[in-house]
PDB file of N, CA and C in Angstrom:
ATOM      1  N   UNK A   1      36.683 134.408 -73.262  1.00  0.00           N
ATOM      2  CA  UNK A   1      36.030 135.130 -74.323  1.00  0.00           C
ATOM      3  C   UNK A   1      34.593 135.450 -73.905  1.00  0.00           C
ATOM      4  N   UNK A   2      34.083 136.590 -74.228  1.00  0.00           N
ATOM      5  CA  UNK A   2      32.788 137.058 -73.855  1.00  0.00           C
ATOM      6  C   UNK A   2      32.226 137.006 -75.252  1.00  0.00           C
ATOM      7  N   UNK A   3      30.829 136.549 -75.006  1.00  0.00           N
ATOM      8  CA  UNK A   3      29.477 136.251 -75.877  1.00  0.00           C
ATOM      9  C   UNK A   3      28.444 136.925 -75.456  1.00  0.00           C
ATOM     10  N   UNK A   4      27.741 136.360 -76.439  1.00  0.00           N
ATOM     11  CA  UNK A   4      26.077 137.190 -76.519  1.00  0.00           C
ATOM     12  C   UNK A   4      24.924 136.106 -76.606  1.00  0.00           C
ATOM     13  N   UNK A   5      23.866 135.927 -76.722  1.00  0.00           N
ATOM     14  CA  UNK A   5      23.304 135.199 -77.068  1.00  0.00           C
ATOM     15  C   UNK A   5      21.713 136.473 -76.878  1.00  0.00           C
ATOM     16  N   UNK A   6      21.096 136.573 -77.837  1.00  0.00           N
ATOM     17  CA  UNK A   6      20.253 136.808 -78.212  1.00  0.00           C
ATOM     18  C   UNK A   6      18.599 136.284 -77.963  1.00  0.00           C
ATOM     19  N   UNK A   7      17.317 137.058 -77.857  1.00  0.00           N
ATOM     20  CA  UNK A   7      16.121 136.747 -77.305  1.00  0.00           C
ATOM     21  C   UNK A   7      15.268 137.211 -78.330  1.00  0.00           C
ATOM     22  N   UNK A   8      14.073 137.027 -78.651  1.00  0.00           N
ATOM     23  CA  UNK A   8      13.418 137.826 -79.686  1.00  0.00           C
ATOM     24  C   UNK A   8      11.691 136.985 -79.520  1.00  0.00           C
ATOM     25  N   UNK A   9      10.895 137.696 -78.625  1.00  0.00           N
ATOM     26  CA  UNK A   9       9.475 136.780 -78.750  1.00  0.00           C
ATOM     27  C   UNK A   9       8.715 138.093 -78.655  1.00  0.00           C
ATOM     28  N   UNK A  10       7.334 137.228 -79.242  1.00  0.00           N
ATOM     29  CA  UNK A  10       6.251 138.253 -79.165  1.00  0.00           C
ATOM     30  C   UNK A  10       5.714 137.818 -77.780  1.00  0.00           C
ATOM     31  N   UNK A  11       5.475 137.189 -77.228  1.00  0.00           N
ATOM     32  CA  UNK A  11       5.063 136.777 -75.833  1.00  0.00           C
ATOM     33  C   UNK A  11       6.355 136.714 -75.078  1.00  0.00           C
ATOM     34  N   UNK A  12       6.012 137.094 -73.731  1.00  0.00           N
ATOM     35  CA  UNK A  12       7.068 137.363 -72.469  1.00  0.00           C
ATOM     36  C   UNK A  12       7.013 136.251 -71.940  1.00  0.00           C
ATOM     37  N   UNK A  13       5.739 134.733 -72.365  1.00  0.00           N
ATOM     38  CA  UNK A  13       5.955 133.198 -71.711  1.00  0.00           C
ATOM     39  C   UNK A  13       7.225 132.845 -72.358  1.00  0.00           C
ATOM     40  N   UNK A  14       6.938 133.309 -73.753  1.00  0.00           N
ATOM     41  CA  UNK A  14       7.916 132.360 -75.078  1.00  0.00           C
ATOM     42  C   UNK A  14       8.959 132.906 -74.599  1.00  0.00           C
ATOM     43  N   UNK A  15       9.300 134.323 -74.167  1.00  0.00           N
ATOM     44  CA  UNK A  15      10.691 134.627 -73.998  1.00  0.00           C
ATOM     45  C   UNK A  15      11.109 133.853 -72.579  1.00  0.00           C
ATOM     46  N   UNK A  16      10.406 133.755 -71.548  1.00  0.00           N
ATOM     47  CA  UNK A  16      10.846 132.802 -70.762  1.00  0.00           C
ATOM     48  C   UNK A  16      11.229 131.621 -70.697  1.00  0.00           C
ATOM     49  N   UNK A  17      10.061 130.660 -71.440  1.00  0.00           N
ATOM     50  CA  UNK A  17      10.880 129.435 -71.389  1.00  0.00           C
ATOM     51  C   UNK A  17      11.843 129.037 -72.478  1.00  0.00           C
ATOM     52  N   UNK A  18      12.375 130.160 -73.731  1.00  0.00           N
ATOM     53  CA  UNK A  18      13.852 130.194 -74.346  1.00  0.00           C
ATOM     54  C   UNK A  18      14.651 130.054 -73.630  1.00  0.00           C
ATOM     55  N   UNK A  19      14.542 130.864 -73.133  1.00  0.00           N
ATOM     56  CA  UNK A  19      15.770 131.828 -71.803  1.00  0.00           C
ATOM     57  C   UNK A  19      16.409 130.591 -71.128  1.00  0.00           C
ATOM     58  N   UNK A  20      15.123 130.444 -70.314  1.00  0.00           N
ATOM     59  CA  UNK A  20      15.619 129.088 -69.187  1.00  0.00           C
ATOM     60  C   UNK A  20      16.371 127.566 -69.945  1.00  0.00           C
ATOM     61  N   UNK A  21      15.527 127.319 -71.316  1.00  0.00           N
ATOM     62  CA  UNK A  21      16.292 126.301 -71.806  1.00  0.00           C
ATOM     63  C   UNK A  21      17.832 126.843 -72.224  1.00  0.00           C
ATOM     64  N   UNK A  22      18.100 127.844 -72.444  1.00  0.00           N
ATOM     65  CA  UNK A  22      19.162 128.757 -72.772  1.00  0.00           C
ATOM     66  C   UNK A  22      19.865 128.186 -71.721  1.00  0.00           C
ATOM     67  N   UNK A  23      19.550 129.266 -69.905  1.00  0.00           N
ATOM     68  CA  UNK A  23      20.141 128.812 -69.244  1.00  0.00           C
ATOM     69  C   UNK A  23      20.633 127.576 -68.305  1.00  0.00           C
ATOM     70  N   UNK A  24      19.736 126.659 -68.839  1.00  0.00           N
ATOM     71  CA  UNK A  24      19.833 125.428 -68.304  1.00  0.00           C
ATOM     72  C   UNK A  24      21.267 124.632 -68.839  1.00  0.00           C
ATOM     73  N   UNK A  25      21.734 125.206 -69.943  1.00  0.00           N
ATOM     74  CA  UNK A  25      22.950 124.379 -69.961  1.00  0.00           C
ATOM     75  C   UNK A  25      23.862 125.387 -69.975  1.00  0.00           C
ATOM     76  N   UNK A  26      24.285 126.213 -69.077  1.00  0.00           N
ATOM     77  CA  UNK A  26      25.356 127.614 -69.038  1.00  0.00           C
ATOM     78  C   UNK A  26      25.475 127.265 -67.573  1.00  0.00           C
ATOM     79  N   UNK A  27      26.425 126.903 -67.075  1.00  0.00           N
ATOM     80  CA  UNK A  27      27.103 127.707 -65.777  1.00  0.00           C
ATOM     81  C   UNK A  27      27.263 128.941 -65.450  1.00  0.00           C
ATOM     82  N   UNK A  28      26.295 129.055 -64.415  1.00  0.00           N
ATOM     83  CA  UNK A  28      25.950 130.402 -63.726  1.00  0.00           C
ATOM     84  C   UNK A  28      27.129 131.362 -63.717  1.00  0.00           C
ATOM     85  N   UNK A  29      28.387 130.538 -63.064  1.00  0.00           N
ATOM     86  CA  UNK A  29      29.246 131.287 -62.654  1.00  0.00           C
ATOM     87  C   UNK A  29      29.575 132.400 -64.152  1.00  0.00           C
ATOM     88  N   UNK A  30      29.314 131.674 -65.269  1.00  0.00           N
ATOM     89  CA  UNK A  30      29.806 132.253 -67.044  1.00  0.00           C
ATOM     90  C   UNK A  30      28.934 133.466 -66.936  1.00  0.00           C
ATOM     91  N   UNK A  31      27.656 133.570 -66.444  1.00  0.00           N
ATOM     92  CA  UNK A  31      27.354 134.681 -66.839  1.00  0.00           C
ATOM     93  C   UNK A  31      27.398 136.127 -66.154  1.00  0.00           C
ATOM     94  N   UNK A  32      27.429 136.909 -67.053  1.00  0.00           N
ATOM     95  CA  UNK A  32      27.669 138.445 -66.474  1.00  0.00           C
ATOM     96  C   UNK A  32      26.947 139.252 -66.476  1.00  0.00           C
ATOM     97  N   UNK A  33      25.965 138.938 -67.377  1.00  0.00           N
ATOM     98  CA  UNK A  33      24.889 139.967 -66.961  1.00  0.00           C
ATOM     99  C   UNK A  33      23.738 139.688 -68.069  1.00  0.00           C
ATOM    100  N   UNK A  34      22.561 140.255 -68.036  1.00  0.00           N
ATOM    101  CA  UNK A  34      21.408 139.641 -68.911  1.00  0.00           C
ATOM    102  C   UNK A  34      20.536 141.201 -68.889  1.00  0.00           C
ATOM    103  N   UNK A  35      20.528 141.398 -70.306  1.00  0.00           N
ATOM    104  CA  UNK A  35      19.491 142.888 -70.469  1.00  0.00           C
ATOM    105  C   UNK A  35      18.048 142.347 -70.970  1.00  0.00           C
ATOM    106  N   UNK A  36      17.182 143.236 -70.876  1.00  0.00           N
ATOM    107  CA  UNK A  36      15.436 143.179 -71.042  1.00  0.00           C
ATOM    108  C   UNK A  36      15.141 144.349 -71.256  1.00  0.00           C
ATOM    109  N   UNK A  37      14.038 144.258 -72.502  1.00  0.00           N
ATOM    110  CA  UNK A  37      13.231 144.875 -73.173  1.00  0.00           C
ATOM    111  C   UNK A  37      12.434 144.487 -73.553  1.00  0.00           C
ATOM    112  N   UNK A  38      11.373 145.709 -73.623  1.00  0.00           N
ATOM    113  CA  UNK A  38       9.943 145.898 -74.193  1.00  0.00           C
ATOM    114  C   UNK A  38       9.804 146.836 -75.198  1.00  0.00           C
ATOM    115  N   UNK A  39       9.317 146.823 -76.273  1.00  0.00           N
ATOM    116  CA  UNK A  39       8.733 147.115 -77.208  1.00  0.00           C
ATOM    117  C   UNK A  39       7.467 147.232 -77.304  1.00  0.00           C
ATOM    118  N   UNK A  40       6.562 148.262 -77.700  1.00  0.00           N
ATOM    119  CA  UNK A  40       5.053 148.164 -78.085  1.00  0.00           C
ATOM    120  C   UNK A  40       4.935 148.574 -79.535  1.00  0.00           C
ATOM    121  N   UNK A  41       4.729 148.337 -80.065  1.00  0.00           N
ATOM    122  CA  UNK A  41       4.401 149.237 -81.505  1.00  0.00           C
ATOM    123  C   UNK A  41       2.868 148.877 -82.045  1.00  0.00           C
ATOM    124  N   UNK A  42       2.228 150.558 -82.290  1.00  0.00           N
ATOM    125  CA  UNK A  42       0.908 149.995 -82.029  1.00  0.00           C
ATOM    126  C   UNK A  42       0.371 150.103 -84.003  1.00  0.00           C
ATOM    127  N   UNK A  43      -0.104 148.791 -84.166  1.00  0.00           N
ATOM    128  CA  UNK A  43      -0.114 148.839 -85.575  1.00  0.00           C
ATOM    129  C   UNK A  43      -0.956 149.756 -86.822  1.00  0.00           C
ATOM    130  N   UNK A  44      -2.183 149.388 -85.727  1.00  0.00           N
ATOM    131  CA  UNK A  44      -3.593 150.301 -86.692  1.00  0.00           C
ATOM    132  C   UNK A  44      -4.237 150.665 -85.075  1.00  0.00           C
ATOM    133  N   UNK A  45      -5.658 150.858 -85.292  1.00  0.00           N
ATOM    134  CA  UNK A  45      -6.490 151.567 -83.954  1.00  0.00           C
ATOM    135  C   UNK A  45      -6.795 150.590 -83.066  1.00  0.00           C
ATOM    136  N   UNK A  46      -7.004 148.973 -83.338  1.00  0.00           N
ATOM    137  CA  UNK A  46      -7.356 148.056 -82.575  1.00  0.00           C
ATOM    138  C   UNK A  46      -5.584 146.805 -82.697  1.00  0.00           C
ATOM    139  N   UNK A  47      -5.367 147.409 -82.993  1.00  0.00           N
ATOM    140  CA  UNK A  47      -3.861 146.233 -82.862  1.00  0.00           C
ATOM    141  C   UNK A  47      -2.636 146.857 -82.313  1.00  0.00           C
ATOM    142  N   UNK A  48      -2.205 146.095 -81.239  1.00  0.00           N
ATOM    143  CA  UNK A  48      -0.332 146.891 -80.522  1.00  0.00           C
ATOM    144  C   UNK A  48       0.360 145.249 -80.848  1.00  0.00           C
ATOM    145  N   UNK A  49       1.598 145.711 -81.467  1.00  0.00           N
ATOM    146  CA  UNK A  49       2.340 144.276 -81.235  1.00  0.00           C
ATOM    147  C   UNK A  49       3.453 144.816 -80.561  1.00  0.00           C
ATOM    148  N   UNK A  50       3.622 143.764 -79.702  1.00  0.00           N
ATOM    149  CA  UNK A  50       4.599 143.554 -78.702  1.00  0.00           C
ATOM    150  C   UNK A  50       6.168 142.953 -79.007  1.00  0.00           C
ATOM    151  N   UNK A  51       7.400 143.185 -78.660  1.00  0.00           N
ATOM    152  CA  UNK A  51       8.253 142.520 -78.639  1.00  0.00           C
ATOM    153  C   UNK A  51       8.935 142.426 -77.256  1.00  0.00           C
ATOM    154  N   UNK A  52       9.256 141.553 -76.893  1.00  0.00           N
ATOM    155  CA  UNK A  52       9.881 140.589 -75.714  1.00  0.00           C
ATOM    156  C   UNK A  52      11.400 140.589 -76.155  1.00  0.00           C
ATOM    157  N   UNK A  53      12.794 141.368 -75.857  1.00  0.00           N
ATOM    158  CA  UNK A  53      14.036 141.051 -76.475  1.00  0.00           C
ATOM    159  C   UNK A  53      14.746 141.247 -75.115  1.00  0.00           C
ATOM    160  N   UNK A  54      15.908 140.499 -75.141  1.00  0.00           N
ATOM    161  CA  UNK A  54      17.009 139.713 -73.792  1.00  0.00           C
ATOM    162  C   UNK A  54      17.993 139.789 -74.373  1.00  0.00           C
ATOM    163  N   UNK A  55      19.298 139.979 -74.002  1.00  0.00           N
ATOM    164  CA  UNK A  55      20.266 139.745 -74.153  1.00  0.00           C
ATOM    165  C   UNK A  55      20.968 138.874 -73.040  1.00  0.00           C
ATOM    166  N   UNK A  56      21.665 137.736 -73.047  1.00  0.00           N
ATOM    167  CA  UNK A  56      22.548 137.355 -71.869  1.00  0.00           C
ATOM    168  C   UNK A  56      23.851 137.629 -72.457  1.00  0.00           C
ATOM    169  N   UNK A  57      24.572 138.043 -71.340  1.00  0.00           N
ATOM    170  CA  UNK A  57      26.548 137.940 -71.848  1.00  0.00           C
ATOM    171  C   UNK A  57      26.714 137.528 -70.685  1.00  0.00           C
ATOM    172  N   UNK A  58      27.706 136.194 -71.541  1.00  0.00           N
ATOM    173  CA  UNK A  58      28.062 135.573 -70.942  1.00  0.00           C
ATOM    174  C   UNK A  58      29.638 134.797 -71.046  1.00  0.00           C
ATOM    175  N   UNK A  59      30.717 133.978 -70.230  1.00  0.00           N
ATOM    176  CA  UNK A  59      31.778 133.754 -70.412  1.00  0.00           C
ATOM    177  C   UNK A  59      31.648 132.607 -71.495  1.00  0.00           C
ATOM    178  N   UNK A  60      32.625 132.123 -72.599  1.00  0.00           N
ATOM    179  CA  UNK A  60      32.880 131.061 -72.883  1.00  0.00           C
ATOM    180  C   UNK A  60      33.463 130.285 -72.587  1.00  0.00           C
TER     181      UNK A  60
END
């Protein structure tokens, strides 16, 4: 069976060390592939917020 597992940070650290605790208990061989994105959305004249989003698919 194929899965998803989902990413969602405002920082690209926070989305990293999710990820890795993510992949720290998945066998490599399970996964198939992992998407990345960036987002900017800029709020007013002095503010951009950022989103950090991942997808892994992976085997169950």
């Amino acid at each position: 069976m194929i899965q998803v597992k989902l990413f969602d940070e405002e920082h690209e650290a926070d989305l990293e060390i999710e990820m890795n605790s993510f992949l720290e208990q998945l066998d490599e061989h399970k996964i198939v592939d992992i998407k990345y994105n960036i987002a900017a959305i800029k709020e007013d004249e002095e503010e951009q917020i950022y989103c950090f989003t991942a997808m892994v698919i992976y085997r169950a």
